[in-house]
N, C-alpha and C. Protein backbone atom coordinates (compact mmCIF):
# COMPACT_ATOMS: atom_id res chain seq x y z
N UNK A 1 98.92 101.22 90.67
CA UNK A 1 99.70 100.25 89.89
C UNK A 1 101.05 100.01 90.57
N UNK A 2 101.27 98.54 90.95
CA UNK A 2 102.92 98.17 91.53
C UNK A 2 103.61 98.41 90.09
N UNK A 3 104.53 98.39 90.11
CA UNK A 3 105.76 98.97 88.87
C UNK A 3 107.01 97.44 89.25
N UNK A 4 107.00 97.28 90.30
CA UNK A 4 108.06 96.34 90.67
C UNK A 4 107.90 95.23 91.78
N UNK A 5 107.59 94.08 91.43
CA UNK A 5 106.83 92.66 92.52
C UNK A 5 108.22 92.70 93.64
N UNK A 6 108.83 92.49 93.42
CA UNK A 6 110.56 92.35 94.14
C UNK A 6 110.26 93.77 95.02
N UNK A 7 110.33 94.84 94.70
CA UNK A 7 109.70 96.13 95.37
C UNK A 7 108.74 96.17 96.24
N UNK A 8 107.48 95.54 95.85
CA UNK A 8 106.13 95.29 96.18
C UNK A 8 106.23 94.30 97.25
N UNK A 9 106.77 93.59 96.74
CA UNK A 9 107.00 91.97 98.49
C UNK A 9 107.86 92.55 99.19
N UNK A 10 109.00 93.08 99.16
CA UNK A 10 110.14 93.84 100.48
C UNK A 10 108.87 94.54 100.99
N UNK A 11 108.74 95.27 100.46
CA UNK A 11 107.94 96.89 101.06
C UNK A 11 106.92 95.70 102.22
N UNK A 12 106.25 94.71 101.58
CA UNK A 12 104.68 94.35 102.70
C UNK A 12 105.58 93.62 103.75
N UNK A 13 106.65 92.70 103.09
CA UNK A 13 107.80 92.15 104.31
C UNK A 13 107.92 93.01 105.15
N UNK A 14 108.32 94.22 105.16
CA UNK A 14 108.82 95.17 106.12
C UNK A 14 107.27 95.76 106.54
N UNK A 15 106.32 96.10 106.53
CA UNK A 15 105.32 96.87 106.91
C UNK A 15 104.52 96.02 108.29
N UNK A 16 104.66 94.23 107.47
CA UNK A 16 104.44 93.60 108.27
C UNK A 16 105.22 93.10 109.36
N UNK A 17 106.32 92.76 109.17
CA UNK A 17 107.68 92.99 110.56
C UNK A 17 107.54 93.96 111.32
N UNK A 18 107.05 95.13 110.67
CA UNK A 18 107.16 96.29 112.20
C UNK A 18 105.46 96.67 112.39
N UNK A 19 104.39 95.58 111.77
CA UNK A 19 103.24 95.81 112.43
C UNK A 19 102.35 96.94 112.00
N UNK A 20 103.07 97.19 110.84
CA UNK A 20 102.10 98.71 110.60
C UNK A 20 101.25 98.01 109.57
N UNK A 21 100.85 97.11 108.99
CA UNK A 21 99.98 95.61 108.56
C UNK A 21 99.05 95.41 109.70
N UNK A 22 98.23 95.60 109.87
CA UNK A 22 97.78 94.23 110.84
C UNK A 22 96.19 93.88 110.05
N UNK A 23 95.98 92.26 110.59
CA UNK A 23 94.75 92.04 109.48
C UNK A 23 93.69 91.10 110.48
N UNK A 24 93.02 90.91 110.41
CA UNK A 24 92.01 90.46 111.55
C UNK A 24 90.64 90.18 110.20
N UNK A 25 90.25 88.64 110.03
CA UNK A 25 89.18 88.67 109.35
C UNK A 25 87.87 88.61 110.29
N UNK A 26 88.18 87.85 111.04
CA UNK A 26 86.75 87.77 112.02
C UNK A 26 86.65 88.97 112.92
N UNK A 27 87.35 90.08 113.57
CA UNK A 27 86.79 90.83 114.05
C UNK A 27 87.62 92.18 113.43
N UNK A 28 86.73 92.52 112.15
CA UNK A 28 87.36 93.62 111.37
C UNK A 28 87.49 94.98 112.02
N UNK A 29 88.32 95.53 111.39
CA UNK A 29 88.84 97.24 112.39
C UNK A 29 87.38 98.04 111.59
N UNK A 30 86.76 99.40 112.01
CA UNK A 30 86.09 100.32 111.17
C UNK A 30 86.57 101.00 110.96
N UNK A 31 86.63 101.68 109.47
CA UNK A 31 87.23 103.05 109.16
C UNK A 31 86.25 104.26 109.48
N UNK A 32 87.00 105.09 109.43
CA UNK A 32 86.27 106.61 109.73
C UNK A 32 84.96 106.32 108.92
N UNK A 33 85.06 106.02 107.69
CA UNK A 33 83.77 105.77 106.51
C UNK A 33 82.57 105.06 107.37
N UNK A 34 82.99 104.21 107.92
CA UNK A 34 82.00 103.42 108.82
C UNK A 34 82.64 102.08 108.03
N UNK A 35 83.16 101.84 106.80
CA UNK A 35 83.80 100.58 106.47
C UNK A 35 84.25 99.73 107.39
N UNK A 36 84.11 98.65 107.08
CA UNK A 36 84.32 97.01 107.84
C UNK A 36 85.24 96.72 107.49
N UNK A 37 86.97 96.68 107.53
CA UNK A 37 87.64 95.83 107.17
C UNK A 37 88.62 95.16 107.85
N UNK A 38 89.17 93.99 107.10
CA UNK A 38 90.01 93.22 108.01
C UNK A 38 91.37 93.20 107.70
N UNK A 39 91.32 94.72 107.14
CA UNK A 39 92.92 95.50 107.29
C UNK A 39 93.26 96.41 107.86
N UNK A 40 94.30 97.00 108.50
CA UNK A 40 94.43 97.91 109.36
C UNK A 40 95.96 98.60 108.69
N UNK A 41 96.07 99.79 107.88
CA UNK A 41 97.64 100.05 107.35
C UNK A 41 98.13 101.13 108.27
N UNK A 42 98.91 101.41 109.01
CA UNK A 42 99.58 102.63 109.47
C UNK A 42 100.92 103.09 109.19
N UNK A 43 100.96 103.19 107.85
CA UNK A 43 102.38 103.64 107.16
C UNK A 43 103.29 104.70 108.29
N UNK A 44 102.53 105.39 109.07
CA UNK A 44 103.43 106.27 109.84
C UNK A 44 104.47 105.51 110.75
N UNK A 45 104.26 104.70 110.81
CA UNK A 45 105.76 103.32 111.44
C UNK A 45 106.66 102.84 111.10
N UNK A 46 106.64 103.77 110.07
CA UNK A 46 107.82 103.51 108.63
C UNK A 46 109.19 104.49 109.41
N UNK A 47 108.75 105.69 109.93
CA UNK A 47 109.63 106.47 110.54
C UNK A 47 110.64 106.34 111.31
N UNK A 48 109.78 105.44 112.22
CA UNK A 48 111.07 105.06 113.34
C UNK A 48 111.74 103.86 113.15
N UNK A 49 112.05 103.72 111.94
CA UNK A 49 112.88 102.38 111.49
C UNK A 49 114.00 102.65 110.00
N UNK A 50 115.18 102.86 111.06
CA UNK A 50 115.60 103.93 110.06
C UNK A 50 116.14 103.10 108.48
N UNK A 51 116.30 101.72 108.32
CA UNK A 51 116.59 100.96 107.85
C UNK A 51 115.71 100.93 106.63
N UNK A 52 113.74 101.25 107.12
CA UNK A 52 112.61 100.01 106.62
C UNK A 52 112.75 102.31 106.01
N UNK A 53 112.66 103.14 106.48
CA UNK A 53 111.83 104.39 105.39
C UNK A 53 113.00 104.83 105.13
N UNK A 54 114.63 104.32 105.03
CA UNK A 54 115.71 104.80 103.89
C UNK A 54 115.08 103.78 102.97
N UNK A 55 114.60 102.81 102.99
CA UNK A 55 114.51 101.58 101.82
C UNK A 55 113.61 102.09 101.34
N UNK A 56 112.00 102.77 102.02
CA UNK A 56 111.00 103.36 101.56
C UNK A 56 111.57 104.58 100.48
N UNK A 57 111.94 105.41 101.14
CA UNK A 57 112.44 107.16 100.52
C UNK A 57 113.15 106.69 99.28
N UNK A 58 114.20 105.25 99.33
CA UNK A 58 114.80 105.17 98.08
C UNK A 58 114.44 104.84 97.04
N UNK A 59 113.06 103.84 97.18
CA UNK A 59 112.71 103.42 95.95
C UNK A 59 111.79 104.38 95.38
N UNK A 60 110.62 104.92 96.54
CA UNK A 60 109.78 106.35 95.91
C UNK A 60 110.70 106.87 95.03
N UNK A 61 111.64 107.51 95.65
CA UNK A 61 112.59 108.36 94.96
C UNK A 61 113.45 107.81 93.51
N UNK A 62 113.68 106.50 93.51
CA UNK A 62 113.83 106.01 91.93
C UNK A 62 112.95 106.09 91.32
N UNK A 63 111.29 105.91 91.72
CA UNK A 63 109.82 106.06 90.92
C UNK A 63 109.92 107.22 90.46
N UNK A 64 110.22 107.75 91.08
CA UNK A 64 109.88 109.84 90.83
C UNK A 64 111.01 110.09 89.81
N UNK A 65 111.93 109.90 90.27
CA UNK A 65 112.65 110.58 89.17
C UNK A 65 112.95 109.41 87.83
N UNK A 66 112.61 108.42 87.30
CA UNK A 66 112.24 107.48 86.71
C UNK A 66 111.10 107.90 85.94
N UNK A 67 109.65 107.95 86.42
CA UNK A 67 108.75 108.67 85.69
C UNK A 67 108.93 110.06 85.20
N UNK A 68 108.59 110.79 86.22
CA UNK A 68 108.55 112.43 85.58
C UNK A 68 109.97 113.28 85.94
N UNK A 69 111.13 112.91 85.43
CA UNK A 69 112.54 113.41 85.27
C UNK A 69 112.19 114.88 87.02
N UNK A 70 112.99 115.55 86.44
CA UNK A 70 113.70 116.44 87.14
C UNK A 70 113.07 118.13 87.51
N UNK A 71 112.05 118.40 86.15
CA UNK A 71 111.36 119.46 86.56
C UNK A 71 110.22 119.39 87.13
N UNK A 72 110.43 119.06 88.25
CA UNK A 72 109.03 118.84 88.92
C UNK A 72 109.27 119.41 90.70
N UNK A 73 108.27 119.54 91.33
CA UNK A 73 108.13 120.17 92.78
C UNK A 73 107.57 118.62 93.07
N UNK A 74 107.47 118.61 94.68
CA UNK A 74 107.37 117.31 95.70
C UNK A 74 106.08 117.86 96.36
N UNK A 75 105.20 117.04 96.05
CA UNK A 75 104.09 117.54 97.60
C UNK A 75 103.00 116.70 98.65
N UNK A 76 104.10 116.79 99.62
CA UNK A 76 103.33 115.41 100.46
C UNK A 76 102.02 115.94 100.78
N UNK A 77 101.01 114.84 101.24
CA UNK A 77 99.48 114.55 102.09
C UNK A 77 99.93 114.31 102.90
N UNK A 78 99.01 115.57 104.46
CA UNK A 78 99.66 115.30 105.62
C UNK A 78 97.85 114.67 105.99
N UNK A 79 98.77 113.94 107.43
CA UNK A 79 99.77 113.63 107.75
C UNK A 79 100.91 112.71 107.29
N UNK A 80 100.21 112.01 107.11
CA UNK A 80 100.67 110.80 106.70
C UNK A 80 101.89 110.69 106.06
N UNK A 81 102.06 111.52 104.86
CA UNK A 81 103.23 111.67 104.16
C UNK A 81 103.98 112.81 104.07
N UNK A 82 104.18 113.90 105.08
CA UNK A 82 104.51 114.72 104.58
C UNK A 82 106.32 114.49 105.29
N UNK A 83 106.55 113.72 106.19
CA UNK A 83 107.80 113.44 106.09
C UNK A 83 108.42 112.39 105.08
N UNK A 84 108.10 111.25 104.56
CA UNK A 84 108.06 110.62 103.58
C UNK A 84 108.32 111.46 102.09
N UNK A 85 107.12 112.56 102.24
CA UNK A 85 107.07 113.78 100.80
C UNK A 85 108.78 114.45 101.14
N UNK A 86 108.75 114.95 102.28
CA UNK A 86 110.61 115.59 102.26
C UNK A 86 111.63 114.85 102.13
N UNK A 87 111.38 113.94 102.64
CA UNK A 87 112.66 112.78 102.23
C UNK A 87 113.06 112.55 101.08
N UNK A 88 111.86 112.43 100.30
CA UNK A 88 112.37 112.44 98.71
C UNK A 88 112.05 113.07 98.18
N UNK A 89 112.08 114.72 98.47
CA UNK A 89 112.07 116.06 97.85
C UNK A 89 113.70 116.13 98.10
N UNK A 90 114.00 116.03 99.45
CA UNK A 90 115.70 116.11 100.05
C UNK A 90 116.85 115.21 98.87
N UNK A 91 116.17 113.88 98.78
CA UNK A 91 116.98 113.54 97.98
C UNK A 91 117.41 113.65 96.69
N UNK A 92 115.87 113.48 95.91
CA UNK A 92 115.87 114.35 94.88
C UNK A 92 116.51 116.09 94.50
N UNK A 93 116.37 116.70 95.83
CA UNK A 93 116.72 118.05 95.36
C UNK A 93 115.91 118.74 94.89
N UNK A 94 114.86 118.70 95.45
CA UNK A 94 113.70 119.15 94.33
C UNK A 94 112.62 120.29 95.57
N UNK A 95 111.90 121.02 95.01
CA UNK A 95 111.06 121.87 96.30
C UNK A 95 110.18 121.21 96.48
N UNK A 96 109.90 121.77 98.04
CA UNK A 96 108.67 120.75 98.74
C UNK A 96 107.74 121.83 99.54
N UNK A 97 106.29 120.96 99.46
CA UNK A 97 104.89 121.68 99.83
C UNK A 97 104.40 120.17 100.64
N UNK A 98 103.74 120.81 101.45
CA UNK A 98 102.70 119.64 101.89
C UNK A 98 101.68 120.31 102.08
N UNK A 99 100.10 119.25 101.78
CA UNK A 99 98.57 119.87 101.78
C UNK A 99 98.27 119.23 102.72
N UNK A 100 97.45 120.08 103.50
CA UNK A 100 96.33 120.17 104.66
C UNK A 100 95.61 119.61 104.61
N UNK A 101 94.22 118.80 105.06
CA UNK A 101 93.05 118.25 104.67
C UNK A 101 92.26 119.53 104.40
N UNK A 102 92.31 120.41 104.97
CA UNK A 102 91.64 121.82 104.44
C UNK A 102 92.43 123.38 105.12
N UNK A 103 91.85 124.23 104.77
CA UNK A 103 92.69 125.50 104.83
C UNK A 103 92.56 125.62 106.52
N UNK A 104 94.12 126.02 107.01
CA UNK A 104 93.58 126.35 108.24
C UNK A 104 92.85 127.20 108.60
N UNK A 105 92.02 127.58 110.25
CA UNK A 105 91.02 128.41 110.52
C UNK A 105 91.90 129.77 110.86
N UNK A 106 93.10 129.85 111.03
CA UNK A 106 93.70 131.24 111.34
C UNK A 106 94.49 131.34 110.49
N UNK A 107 95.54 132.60 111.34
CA UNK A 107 96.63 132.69 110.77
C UNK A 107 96.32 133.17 108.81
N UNK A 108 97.47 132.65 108.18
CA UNK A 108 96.99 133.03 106.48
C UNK A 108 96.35 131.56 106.05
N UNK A 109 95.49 131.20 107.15
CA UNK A 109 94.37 130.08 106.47
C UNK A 109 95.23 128.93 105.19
N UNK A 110 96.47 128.91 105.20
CA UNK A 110 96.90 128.11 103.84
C UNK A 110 96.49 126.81 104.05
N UNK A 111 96.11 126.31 103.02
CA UNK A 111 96.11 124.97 102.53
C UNK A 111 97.34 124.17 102.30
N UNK A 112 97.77 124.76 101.50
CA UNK A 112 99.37 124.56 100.86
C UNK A 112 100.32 125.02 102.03
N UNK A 113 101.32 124.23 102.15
CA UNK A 113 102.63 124.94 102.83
C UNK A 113 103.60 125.16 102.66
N UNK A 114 104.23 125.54 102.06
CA UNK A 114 105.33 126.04 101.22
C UNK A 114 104.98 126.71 100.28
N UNK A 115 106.31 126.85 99.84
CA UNK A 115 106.52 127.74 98.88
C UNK A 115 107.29 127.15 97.53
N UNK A 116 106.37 126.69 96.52
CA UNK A 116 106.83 125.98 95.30
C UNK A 116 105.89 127.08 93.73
N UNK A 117 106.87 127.19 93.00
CA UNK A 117 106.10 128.50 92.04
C UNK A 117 105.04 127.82 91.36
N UNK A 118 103.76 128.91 91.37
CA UNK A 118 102.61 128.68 90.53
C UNK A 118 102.93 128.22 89.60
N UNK A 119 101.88 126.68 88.81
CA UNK A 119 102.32 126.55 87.34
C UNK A 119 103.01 125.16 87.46
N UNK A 120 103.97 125.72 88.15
CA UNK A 120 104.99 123.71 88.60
C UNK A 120 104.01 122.44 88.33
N UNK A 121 105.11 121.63 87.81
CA UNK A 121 104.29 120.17 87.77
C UNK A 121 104.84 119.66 88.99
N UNK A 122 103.80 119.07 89.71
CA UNK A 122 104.18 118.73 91.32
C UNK A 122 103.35 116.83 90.94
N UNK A 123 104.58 116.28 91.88
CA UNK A 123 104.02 115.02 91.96
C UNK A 123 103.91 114.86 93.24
N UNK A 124 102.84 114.25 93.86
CA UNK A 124 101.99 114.35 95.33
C UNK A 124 102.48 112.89 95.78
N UNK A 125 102.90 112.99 97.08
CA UNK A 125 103.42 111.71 97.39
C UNK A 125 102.13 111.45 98.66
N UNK A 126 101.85 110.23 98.96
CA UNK A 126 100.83 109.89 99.93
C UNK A 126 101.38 107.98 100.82
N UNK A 127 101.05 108.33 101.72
CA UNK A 127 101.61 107.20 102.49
C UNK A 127 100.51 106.28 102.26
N UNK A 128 99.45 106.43 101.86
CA UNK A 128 98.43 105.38 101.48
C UNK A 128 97.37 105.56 101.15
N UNK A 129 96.88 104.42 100.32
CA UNK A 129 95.53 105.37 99.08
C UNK A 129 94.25 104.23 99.41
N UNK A 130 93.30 104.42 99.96
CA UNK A 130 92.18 103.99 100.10
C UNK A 130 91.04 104.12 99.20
N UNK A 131 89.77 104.89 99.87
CA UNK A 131 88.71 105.43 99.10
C UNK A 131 89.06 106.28 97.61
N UNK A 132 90.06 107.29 98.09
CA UNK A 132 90.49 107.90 97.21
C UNK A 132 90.49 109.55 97.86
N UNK A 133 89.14 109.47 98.84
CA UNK A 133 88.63 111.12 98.91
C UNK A 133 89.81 111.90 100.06
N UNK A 134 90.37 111.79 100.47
CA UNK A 134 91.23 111.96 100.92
C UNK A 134 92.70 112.85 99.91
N UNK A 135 93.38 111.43 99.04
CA UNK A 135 94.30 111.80 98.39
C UNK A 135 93.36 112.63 97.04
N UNK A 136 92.31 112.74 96.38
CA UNK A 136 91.98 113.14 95.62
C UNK A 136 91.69 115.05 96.10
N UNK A 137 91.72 115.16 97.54
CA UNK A 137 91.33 116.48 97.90
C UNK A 137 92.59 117.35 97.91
N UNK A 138 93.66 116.71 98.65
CA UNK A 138 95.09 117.04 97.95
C UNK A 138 95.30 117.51 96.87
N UNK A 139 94.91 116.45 95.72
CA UNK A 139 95.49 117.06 94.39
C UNK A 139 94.25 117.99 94.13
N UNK A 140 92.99 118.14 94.07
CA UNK A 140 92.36 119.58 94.03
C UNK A 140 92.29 120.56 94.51
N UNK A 141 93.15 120.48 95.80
CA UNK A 141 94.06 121.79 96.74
C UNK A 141 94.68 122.40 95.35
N UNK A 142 95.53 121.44 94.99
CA UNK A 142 96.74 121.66 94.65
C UNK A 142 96.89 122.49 92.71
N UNK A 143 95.59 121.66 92.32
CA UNK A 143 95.08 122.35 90.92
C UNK A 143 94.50 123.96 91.12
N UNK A 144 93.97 123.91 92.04
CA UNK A 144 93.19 125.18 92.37
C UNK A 144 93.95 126.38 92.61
N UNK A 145 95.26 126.20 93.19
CA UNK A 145 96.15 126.86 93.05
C UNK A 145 96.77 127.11 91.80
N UNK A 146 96.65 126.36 90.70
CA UNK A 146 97.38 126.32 89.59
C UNK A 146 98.53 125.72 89.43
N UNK A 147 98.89 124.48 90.26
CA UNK A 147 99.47 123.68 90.36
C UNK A 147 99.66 122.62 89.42
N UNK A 148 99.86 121.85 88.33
CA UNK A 148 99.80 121.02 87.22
C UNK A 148 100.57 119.77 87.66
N UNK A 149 99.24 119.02 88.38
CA UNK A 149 99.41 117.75 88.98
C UNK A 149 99.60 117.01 87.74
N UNK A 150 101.15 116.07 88.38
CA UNK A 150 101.50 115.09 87.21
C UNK A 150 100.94 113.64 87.35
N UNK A 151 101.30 113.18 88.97
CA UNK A 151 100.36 111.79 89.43
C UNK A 151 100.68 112.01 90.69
N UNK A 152 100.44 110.70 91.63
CA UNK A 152 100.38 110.67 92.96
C UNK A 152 101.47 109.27 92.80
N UNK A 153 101.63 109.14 93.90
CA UNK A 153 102.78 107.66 94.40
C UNK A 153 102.67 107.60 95.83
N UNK A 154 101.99 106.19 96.14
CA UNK A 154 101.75 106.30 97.45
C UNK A 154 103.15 105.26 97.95
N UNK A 155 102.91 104.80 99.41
CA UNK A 155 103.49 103.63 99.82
C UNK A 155 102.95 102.10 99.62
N UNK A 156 101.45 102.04 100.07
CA UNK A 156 100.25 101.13 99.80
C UNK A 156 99.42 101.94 98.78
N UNK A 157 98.51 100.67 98.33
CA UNK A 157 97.15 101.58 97.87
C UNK A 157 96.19 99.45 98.15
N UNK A 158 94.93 100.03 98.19
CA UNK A 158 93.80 99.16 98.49
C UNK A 158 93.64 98.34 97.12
N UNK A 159 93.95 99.47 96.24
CA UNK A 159 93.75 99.02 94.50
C UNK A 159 92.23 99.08 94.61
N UNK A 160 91.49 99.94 94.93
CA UNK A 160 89.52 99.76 94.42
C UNK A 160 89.86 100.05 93.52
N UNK A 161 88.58 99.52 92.67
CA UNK A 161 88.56 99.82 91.33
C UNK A 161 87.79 101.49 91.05
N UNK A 162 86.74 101.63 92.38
CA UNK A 162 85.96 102.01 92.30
C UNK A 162 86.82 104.14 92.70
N UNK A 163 87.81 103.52 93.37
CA UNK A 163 88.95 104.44 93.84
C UNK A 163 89.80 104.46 92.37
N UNK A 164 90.34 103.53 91.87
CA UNK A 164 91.03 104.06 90.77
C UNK A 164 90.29 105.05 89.56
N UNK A 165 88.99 104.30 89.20
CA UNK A 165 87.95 104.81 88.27
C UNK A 165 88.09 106.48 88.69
N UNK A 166 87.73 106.94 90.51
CA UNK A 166 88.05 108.30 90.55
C UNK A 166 89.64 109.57 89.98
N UNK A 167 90.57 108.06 90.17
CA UNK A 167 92.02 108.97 89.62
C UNK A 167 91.94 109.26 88.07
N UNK A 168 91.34 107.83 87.44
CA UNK A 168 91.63 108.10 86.07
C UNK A 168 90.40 109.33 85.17
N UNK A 169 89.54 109.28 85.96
CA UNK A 169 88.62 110.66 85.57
C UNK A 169 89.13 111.96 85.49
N UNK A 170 89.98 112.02 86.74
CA UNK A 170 90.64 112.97 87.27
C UNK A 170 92.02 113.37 86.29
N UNK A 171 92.59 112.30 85.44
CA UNK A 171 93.24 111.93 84.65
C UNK A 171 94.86 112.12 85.32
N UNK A 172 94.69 111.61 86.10
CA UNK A 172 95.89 111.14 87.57
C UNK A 172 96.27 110.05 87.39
N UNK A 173 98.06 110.25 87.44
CA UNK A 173 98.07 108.89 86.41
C UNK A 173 98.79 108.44 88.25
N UNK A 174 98.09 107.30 89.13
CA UNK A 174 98.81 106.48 90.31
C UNK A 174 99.62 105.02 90.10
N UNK A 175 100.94 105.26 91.17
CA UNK A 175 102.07 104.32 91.56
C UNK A 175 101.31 104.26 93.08
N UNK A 176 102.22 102.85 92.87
CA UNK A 176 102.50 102.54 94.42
C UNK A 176 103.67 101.29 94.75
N UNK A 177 103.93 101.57 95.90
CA UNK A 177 105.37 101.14 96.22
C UNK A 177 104.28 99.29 96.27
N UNK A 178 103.69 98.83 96.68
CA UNK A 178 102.62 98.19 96.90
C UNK A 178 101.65 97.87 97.35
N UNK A 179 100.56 96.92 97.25
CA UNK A 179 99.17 96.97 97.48
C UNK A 179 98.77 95.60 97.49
N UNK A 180 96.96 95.69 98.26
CA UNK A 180 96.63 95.18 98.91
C UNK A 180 96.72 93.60 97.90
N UNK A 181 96.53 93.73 96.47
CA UNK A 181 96.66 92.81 95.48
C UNK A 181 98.30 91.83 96.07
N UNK A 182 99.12 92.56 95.92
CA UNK A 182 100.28 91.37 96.59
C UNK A 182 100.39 91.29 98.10
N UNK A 183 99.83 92.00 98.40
CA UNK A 183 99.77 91.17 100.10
C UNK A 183 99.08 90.31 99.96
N UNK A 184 98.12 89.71 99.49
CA UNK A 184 97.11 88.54 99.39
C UNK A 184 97.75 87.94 98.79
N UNK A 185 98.46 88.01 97.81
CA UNK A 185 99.50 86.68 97.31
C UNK A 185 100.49 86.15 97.82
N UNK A 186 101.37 87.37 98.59
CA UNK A 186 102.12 86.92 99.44
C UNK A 186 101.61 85.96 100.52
N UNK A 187 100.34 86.45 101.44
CA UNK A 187 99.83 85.64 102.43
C UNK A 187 99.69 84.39 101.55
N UNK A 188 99.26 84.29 100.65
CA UNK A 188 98.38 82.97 100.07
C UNK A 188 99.65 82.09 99.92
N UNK A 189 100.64 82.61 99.79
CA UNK A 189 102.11 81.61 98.57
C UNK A 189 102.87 81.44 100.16
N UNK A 190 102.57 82.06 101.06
CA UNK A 190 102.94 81.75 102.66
C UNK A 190 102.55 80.84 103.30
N UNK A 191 100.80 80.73 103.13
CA UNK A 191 100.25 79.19 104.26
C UNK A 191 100.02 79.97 105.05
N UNK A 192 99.83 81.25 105.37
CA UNK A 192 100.21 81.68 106.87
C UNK A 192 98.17 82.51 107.31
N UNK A 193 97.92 82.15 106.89
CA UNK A 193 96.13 81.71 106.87
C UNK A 193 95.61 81.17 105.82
N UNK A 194 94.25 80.60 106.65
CA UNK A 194 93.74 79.22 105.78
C UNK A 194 92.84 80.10 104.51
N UNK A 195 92.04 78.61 103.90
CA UNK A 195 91.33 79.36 102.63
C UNK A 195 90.35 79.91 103.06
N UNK A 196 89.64 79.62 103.79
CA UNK A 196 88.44 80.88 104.17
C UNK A 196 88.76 82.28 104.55
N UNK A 197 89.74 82.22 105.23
CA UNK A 197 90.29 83.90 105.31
C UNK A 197 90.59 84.38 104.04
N UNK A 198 91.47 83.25 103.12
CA UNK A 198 91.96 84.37 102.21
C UNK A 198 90.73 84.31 101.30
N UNK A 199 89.72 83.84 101.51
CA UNK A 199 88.37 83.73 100.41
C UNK A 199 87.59 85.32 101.05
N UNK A 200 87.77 85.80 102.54
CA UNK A 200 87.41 86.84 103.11
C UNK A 200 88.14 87.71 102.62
N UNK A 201 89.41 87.77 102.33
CA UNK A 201 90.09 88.75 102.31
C UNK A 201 89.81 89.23 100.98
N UNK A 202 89.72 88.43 100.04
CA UNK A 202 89.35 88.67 98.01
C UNK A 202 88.06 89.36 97.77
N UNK A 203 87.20 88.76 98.83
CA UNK A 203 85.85 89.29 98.89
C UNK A 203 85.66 90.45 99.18
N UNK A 204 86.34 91.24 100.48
CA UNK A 204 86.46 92.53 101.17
C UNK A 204 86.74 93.38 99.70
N UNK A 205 87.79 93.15 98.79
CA UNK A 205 88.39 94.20 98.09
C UNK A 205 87.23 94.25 97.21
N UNK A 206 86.92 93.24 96.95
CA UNK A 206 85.89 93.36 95.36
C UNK A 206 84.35 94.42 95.79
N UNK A 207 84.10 94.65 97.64
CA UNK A 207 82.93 95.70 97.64
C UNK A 207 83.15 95.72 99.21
N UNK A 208 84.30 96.14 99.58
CA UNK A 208 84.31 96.69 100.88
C UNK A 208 83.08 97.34 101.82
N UNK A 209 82.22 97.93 101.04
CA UNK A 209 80.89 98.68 101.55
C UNK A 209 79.79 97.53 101.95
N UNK A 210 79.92 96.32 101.27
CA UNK A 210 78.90 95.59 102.26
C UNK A 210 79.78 94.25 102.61
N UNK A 211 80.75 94.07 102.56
CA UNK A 211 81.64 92.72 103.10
C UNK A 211 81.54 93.54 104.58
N UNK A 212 80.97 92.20 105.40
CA UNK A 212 81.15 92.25 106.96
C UNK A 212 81.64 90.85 107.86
């Protein structure tokens, strides 16, 4: 869910200025899934722009402490977010963990990295929400520990339905700074591709698994 359109259009303005956007309908990128699409997000380009992830870190960081006040722990999804997750643990003031995709093979094997007390309500920050299986393995790291996940807040999210249906089971309540829903409006209220693309692009979201 965007929380703020004015929020939601800066954020794709800037993602798309420094290219971490890119969209291609006729010769779509594949995801790891084997998915076809003719979006490509790499939030990690947010970093080296020190301008575009203070604007990022600040508004997360009004979301966070806006929704779930002050007793709460920070815990980024690496990679992707786990500098994003400190930035607005730092600002906030608040303790910070970041999760693994799985436990490492040595060492004390942690999943978790840090040190935030059992029990804490931790809100999971993620640089971008797709399928879901990804950010959803995070927050069951993070329960399993005894962790009392409050929601997630990404930078993007795809908006599936089929991906949200998994948060709200999960009873995960998700933000996002914005998503794939106003980038298509933005493009559309732009001119800046014709109607058959953006008729490709509406189509992709509604069943990504067989749009080719």
């Amino acid at each position: 869910m965007v929380l703020d359109k004015k929020v939601a259009e800066q954020t794709i303005n800037y993602l798309t200025q420094i290219n971490a956007i890119k969209l291609n309908t006729k010769n779509p990128f594949t995801w790891t899934s084997g998915i076809k699409s003719p979006i490509y997000c790499d939030n990690r380009l947010i970093l080296s722009y020190p301008n575009i992830r203070k604007f990022v870190a600040d508004k997360m960081s009004d979301i966070v402490k806006n929704i779930y006040g002050e007793d709460i722990s920070i815990a980024g999804v690496a990679t992707g977010a786990i500098a994003i997750g400190a930035m607005i643990a730092e600002r906030l003031n608040l303790p910070y963990a970041y999760v693994r995709p799985e436990p490492k093979g040595h060492g004390l094997k942690n999943q978790i990295e840090g040190s935030i007390q059992e029990g804490t309500n931790v809100v999971v920050i993620e640089d971008l929400i797709s399928t879901g299986k990804s950010s959803l393995n995070a927050i069951n790291a993070l329960k399993s520990e005894g962790y009392n996940v409050m929601g997630m807040l990404s930078i993007f999210s795809y908006n599936f339905q089929f991906a949200n249906k998994k948060f709200k089971d999960e009873n995960i309540l998700i933000n996002s700074l914005s998503d794939y829903n106003s980038l298509v409006e933005i493009i559309e209220s732009k001119g800046s591709l014709d109607n058959l693309e953006i008729s490709r692009l509406k189509k992709w979201r509604e069943n990504p698994k067989t749009w080719s």
